[in-house]
PDB file of N, CA and C in Angstrom:
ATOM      1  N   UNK A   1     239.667 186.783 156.212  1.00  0.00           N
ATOM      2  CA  UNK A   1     239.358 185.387 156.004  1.00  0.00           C
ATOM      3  C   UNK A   1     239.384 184.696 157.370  1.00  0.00           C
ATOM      4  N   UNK A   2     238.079 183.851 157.648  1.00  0.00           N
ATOM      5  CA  UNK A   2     238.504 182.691 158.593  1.00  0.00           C
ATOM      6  C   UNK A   2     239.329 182.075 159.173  1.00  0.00           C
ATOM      7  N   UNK A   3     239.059 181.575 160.270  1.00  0.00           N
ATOM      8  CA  UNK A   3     240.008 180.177 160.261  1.00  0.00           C
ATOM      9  C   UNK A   3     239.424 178.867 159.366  1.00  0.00           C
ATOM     10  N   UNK A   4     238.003 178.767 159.835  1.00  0.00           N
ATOM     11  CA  UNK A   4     237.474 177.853 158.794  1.00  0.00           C
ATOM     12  C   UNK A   4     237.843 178.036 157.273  1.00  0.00           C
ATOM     13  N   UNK A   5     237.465 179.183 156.868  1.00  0.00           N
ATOM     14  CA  UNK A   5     237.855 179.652 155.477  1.00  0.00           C
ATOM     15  C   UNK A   5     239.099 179.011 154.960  1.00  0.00           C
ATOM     16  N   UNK A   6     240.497 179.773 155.635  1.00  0.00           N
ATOM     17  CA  UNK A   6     241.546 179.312 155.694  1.00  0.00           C
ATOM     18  C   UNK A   6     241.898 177.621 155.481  1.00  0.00           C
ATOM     19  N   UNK A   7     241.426 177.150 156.394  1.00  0.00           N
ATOM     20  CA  UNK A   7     240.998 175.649 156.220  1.00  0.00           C
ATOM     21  C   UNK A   7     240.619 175.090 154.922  1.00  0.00           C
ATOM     22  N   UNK A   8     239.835 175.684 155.185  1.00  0.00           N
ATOM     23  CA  UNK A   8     239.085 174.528 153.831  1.00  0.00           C
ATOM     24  C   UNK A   8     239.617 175.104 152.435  1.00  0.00           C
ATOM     25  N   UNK A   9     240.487 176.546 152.352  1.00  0.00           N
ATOM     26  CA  UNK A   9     241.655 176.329 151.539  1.00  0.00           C
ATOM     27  C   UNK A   9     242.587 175.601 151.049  1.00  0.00           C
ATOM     28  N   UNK A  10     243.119 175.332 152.413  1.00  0.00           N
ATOM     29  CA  UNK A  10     244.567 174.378 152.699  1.00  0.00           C
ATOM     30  C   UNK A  10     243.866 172.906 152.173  1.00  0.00           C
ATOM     31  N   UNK A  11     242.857 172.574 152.731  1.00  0.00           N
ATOM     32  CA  UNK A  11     242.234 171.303 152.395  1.00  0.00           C
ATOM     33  C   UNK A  11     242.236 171.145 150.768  1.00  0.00           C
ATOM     34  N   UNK A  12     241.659 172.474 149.926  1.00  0.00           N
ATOM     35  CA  UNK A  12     241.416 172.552 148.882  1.00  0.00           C
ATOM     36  C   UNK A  12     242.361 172.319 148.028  1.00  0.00           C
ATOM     37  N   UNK A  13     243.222 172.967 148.672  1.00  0.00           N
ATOM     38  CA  UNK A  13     244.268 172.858 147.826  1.00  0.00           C
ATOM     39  C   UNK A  13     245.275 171.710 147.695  1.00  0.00           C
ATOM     40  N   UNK A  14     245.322 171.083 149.252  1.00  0.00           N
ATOM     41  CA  UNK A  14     245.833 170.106 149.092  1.00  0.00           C
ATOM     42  C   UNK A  14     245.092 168.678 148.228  1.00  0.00           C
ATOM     43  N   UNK A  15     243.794 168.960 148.575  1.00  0.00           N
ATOM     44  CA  UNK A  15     243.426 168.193 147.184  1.00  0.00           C
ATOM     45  C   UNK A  15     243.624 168.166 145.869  1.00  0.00           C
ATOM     46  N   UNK A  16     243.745 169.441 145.443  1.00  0.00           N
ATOM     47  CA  UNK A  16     244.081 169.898 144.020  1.00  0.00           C
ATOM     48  C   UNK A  16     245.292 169.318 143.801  1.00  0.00           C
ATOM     49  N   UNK A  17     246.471 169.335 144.592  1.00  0.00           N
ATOM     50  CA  UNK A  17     247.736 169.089 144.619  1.00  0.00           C
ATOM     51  C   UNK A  17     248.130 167.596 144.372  1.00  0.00           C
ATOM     52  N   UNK A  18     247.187 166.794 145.211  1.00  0.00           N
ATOM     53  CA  UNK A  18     247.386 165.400 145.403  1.00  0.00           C
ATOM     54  C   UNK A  18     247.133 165.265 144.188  1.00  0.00           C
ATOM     55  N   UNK A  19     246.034 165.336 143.377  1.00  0.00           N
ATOM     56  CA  UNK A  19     244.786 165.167 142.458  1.00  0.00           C
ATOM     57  C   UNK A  19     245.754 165.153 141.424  1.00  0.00           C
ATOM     58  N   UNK A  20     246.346 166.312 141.013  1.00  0.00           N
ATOM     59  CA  UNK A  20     247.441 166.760 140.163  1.00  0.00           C
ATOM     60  C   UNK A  20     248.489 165.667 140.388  1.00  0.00           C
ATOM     61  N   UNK A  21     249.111 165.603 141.207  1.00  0.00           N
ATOM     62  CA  UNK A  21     250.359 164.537 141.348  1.00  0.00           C
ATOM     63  C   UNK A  21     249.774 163.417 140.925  1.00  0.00           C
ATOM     64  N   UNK A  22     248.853 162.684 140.899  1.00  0.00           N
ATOM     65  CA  UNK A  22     248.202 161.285 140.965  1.00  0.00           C
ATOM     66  C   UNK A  22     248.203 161.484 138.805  1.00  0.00           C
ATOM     67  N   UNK A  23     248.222 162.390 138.479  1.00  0.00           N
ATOM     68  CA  UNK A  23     247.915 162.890 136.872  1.00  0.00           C
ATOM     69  C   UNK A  23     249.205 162.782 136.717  1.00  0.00           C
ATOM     70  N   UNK A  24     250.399 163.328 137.156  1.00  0.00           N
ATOM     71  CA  UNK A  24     251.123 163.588 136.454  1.00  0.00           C
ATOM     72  C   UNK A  24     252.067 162.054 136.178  1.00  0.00           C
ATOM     73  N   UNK A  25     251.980 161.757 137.718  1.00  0.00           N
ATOM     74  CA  UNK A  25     252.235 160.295 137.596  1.00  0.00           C
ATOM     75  C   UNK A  25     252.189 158.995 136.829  1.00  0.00           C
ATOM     76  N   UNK A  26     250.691 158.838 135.912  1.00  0.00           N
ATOM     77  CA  UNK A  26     249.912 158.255 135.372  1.00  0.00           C
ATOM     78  C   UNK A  26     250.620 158.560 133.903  1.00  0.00           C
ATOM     79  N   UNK A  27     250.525 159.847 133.887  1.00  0.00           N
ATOM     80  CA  UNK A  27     251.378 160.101 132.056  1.00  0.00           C
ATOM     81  C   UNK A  27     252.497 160.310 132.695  1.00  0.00           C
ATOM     82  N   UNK A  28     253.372 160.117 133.276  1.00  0.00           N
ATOM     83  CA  UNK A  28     254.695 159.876 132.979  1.00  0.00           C
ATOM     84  C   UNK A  28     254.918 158.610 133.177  1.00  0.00           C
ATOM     85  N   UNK A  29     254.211 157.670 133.629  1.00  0.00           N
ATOM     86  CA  UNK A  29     254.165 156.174 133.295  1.00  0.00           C
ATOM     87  C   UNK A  29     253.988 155.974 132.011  1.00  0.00           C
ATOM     88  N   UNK A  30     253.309 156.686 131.439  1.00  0.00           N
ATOM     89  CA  UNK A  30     252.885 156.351 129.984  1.00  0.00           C
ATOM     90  C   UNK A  30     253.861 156.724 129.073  1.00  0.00           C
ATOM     91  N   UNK A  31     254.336 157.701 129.206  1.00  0.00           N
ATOM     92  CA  UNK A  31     255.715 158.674 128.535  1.00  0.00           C
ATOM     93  C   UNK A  31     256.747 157.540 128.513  1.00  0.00           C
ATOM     94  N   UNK A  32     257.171 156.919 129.509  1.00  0.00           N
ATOM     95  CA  UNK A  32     258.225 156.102 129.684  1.00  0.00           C
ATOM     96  C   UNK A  32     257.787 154.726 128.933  1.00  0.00           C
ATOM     97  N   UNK A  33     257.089 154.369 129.388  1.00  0.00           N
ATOM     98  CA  UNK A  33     256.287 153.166 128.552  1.00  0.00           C
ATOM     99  C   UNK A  33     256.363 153.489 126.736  1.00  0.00           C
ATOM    100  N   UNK A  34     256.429 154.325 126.566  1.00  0.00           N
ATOM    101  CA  UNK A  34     256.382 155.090 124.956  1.00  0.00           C
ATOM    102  C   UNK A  34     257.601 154.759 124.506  1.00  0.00           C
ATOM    103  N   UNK A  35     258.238 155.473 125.571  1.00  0.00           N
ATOM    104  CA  UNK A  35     260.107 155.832 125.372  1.00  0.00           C
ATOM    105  C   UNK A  35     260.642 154.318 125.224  1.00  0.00           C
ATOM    106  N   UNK A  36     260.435 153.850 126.138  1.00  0.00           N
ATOM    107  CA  UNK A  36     261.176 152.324 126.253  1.00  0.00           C
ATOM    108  C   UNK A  36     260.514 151.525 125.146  1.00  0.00           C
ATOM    109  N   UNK A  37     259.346 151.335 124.614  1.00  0.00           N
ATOM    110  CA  UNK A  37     258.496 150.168 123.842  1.00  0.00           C
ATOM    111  C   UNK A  37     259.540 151.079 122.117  1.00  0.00           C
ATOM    112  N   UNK A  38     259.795 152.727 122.058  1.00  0.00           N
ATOM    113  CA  UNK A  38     260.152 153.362 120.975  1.00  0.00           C
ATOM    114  C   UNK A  38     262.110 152.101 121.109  1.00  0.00           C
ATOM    115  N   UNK A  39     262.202 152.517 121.993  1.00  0.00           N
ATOM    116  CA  UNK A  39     263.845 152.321 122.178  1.00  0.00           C
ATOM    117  C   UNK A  39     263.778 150.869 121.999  1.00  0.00           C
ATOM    118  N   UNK A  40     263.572 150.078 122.214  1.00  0.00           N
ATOM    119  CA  UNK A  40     263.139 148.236 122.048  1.00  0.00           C
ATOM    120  C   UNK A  40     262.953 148.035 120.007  1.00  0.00           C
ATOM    121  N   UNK A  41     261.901 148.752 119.688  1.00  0.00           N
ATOM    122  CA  UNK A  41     261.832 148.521 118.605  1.00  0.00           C
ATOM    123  C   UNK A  41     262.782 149.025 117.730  1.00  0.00           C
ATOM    124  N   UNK A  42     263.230 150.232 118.103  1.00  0.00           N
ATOM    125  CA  UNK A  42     264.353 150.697 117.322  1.00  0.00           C
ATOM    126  C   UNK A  42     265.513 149.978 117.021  1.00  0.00           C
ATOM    127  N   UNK A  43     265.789 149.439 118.400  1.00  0.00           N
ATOM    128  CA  UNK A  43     267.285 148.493 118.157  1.00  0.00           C
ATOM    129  C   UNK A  43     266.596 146.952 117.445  1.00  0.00           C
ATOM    130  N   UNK A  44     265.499 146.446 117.464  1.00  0.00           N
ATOM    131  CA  UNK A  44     264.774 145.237 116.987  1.00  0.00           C
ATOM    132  C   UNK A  44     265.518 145.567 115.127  1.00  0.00           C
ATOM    133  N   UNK A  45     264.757 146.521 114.991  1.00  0.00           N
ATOM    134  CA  UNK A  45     264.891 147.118 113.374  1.00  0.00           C
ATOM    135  C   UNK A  45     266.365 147.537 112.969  1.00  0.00           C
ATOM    136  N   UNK A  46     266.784 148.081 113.494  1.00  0.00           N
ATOM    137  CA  UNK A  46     268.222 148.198 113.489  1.00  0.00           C
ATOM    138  C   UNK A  46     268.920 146.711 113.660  1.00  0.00           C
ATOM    139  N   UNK A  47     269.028 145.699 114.160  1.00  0.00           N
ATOM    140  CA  UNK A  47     269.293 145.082 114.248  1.00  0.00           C
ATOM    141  C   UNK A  47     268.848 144.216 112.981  1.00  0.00           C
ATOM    142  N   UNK A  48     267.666 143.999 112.811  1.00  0.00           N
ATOM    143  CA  UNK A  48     266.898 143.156 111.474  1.00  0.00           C
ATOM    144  C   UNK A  48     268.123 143.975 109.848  1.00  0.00           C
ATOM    145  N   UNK A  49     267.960 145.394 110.269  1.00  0.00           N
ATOM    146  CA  UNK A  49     268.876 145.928 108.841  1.00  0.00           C
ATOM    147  C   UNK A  49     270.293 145.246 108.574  1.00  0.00           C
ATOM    148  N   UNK A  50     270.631 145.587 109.926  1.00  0.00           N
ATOM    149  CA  UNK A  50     272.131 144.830 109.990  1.00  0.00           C
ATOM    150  C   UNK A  50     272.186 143.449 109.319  1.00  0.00           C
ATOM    151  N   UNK A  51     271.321 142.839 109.813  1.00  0.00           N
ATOM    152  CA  UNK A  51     271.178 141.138 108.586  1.00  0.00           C
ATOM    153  C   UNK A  51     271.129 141.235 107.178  1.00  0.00           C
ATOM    154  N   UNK A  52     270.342 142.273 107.037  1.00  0.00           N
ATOM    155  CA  UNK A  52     269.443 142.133 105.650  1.00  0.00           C
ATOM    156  C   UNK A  52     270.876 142.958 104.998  1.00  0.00           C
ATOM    157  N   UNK A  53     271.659 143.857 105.409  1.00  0.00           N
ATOM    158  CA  UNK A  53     272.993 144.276 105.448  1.00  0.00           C
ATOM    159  C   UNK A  53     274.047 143.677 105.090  1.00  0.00           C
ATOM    160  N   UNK A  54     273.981 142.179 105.977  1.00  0.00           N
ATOM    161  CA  UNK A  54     275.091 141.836 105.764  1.00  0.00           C
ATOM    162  C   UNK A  54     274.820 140.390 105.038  1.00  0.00           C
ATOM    163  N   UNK A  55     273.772 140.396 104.448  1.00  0.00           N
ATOM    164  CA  UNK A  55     273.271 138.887 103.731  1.00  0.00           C
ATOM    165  C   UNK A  55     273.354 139.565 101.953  1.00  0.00           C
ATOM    166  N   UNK A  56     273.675 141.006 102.158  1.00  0.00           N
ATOM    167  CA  UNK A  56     273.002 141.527 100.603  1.00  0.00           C
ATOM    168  C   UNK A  56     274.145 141.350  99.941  1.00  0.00           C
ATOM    169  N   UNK A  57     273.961 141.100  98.209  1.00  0.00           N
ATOM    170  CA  UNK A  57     274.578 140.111  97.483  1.00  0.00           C
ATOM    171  C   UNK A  57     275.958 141.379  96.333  1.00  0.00           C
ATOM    172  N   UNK A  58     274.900 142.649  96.436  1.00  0.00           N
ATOM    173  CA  UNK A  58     275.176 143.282  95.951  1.00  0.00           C
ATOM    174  C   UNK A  58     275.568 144.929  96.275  1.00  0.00           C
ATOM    175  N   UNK A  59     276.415 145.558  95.851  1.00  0.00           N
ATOM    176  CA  UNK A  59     276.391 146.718  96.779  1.00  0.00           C
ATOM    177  C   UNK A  59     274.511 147.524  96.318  1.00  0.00           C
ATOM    178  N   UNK A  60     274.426 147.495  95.391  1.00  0.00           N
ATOM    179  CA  UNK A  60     272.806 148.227  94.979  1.00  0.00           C
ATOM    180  C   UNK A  60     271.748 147.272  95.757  1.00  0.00           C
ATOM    181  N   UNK A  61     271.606 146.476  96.053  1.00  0.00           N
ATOM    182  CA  UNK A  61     270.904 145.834  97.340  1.00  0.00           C
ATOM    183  C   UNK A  61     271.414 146.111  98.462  1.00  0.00           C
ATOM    184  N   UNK A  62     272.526 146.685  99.025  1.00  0.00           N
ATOM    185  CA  UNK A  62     272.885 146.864 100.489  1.00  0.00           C
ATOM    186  C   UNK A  62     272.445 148.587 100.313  1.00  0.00           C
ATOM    187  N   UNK A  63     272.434 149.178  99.447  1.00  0.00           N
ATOM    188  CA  UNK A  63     272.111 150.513  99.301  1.00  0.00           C
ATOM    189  C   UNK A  63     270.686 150.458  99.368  1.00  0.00           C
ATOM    190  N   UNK A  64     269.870 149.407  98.986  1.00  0.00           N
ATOM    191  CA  UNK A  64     268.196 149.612  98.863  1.00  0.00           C
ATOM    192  C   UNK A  64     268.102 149.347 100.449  1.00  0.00           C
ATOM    193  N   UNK A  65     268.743 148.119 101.386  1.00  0.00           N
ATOM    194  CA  UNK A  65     268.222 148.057 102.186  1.00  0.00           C
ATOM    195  C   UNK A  65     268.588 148.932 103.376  1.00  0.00           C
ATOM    196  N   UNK A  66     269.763 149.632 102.827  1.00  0.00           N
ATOM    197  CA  UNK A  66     269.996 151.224 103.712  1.00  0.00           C
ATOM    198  C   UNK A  66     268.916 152.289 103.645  1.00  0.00           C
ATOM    199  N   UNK A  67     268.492 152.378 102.613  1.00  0.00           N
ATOM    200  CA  UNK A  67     267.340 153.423 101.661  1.00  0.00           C
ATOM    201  C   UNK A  67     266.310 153.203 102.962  1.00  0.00           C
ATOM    202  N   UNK A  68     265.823 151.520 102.719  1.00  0.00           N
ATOM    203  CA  UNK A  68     264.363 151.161 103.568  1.00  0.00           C
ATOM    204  C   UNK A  68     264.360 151.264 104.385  1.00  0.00           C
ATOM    205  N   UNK A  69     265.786 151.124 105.420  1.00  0.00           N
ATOM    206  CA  UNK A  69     265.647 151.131 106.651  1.00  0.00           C
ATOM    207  C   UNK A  69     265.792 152.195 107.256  1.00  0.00           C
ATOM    208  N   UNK A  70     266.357 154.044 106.499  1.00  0.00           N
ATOM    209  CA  UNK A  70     266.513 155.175 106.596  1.00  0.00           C
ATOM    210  C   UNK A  70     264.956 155.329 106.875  1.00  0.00           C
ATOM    211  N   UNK A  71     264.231 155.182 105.893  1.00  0.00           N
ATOM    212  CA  UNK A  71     262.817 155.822 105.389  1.00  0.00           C
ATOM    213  C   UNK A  71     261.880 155.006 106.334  1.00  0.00           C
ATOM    214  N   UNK A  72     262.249 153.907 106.656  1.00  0.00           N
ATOM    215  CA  UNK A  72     260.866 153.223 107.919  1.00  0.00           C
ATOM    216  C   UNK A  72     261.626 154.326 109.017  1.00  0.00           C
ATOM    217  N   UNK A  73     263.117 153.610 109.313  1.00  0.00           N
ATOM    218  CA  UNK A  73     263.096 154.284 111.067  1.00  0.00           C
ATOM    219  C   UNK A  73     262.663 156.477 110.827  1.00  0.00           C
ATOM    220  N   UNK A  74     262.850 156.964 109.918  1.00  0.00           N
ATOM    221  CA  UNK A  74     262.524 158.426 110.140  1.00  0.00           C
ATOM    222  C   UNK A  74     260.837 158.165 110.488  1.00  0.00           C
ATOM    223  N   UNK A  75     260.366 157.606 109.592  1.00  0.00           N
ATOM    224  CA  UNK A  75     258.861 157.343 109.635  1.00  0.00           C
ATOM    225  C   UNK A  75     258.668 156.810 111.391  1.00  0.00           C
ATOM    226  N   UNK A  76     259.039 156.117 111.477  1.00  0.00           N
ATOM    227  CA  UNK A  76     258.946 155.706 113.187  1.00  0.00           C
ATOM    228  C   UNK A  76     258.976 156.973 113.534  1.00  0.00           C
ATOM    229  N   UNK A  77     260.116 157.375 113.591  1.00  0.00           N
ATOM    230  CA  UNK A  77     260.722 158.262 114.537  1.00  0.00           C
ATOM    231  C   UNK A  77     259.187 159.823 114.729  1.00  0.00           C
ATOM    232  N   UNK A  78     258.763 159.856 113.468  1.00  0.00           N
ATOM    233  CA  UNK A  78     257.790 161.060 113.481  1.00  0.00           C
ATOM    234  C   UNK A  78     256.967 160.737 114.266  1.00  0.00           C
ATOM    235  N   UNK A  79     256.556 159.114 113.844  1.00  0.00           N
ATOM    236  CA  UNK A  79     255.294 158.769 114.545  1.00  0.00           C
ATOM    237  C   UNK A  79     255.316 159.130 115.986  1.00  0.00           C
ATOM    238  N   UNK A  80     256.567 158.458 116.559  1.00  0.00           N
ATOM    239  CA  UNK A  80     257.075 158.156 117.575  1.00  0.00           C
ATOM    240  C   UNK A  80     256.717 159.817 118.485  1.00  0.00           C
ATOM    241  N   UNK A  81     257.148 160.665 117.712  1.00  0.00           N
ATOM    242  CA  UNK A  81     257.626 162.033 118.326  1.00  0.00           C
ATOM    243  C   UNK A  81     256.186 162.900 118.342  1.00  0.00           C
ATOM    244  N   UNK A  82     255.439 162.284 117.942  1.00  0.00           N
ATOM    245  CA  UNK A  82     253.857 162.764 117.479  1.00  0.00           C
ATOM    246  C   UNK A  82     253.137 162.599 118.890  1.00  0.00           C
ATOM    247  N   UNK A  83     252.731 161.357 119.033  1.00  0.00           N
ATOM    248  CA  UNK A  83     252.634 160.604 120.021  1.00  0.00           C
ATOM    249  C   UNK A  83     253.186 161.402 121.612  1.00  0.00           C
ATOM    250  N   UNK A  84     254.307 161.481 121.772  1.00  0.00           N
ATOM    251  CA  UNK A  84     255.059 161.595 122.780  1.00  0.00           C
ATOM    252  C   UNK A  84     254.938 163.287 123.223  1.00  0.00           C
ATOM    253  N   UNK A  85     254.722 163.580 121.957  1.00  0.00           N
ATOM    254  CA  UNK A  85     254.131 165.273 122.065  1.00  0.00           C
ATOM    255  C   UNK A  85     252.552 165.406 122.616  1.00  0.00           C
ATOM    256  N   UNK A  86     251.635 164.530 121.945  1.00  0.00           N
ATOM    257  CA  UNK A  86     250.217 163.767 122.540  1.00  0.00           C
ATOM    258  C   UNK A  86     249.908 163.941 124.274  1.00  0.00           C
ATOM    259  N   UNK A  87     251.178 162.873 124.396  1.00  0.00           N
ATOM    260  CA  UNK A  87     251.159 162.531 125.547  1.00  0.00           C
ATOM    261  C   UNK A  87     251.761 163.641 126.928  1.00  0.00           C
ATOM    262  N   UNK A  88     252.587 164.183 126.685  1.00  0.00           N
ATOM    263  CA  UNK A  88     253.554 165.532 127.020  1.00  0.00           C
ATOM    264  C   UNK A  88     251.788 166.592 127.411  1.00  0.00           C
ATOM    265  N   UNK A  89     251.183 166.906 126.071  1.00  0.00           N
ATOM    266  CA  UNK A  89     249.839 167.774 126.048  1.00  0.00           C
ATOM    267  C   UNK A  89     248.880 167.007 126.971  1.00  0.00           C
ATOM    268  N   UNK A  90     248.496 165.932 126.941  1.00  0.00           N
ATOM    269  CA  UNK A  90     247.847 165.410 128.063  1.00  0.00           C
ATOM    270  C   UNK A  90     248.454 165.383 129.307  1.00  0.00           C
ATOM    271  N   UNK A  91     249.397 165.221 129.816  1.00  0.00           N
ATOM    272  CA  UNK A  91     250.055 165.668 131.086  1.00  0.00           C
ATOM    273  C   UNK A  91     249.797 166.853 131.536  1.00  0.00           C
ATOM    274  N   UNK A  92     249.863 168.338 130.805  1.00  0.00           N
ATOM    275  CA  UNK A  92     249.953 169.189 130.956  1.00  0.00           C
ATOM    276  C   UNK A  92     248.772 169.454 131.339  1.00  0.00           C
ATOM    277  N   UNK A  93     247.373 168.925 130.621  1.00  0.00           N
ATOM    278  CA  UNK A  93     245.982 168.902 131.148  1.00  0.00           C
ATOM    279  C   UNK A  93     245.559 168.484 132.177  1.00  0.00           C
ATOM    280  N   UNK A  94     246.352 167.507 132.514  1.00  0.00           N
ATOM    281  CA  UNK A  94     245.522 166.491 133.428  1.00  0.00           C
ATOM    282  C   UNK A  94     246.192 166.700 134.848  1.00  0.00           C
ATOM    283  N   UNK A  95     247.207 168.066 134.758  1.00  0.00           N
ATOM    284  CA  UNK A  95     248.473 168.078 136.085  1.00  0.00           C
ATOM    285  C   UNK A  95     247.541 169.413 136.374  1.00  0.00           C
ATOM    286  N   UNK A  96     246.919 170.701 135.282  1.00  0.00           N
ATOM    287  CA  UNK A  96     246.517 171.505 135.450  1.00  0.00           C
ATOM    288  C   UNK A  96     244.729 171.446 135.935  1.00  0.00           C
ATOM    289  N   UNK A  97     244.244 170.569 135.848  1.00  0.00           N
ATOM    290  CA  UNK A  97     242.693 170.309 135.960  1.00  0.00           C
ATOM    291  C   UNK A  97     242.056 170.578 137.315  1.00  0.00           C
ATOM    292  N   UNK A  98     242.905 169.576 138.074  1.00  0.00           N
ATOM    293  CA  UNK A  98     242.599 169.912 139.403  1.00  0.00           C
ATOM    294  C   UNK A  98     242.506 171.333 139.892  1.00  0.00           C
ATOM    295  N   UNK A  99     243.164 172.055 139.360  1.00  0.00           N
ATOM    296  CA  UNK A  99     243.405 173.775 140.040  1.00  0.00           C
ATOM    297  C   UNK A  99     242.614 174.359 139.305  1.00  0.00           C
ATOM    298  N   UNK A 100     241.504 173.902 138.299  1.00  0.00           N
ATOM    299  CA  UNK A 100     240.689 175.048 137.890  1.00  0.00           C
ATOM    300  C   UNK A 100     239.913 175.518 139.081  1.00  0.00           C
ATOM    301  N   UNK A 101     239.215 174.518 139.696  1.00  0.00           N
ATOM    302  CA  UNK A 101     238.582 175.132 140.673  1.00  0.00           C
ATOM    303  C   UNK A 101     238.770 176.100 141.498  1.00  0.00           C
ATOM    304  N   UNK A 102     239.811 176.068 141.793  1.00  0.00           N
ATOM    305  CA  UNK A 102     241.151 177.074 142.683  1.00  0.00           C
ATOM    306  C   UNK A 102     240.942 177.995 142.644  1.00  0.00           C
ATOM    307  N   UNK A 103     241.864 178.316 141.013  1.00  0.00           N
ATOM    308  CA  UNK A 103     242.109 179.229 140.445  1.00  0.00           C
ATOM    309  C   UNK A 103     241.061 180.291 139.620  1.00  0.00           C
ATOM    310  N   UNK A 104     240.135 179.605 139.742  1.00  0.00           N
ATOM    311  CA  UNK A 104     237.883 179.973 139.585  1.00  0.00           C
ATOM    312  C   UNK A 104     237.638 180.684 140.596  1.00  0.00           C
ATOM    313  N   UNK A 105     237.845 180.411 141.815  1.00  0.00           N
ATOM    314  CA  UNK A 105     237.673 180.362 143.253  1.00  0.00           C
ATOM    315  C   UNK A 105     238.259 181.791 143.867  1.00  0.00           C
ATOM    316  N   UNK A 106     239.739 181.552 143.541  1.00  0.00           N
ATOM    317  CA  UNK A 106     240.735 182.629 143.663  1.00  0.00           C
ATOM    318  C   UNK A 106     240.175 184.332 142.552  1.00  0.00           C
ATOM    319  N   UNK A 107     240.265 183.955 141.676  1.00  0.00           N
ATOM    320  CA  UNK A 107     239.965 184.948 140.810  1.00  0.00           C
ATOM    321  C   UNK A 107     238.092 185.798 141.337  1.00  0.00           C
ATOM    322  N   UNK A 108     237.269 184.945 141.355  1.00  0.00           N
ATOM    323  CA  UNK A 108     235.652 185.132 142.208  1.00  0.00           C
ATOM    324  C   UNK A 108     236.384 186.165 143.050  1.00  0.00           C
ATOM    325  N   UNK A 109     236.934 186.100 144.289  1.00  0.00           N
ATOM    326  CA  UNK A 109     236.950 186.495 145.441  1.00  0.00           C
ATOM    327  C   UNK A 109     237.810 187.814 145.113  1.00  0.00           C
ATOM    328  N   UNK A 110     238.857 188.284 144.395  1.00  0.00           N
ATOM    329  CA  UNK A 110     239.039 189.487 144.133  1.00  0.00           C
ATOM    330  C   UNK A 110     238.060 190.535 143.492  1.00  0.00           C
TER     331      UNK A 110
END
């Protein structure tokens, strides 16, 4: 191999690299943005139960509004974990993209 060759490896790759970092960056902004907007609403709702908790007249009304607020937050929580798995799989794409070329490149030449 070259020196030029060599070069425009290092170049290559350091593009791939940057390219990749600039991806991974972007969804883990988003990941966190998920995490925090999940964690905000959770305590919002948790907090709303606690009222509806401690306003209820009856123990079979403090049991319904335990029931509702079990069955929304799991329901969140799937959504929540759906999503965040989404997003996790797009990272993984968008960190690996840049190096197809590379790794196209690399594989050709053997």
């Amino acid at each position: 191999m070259t020196n030029d060759e060599m070069r425009k490896l290092g170049e290559d790759n350091m593009g791939a690299a940057m390219s990749s970092f600039g991806a991974c960056t972007k969804n883990a902004q988003a990941i966190a943005a998920e995490v925090a907007d999940y964690s905000k609403k959770s305590l919002e709702s948790c907090a709303a139960a606690w009222e509806k908790l401690a306003s209820a007249k009856s123990l079979d009304k403090a049991a319904e509004v335990h029931s509702e607020f079990m069955k929304s937050a799991y329901e969140d929580f799937v959504a929540r974990a759906t999503k965040l798995g989404e997003l996790y799989v797009d990272l993984a794409k968008e960190a690996y993209k840049p190096f197809e070329g590379v790794f196209t490149k690399a594989a050709m030449k053997e």
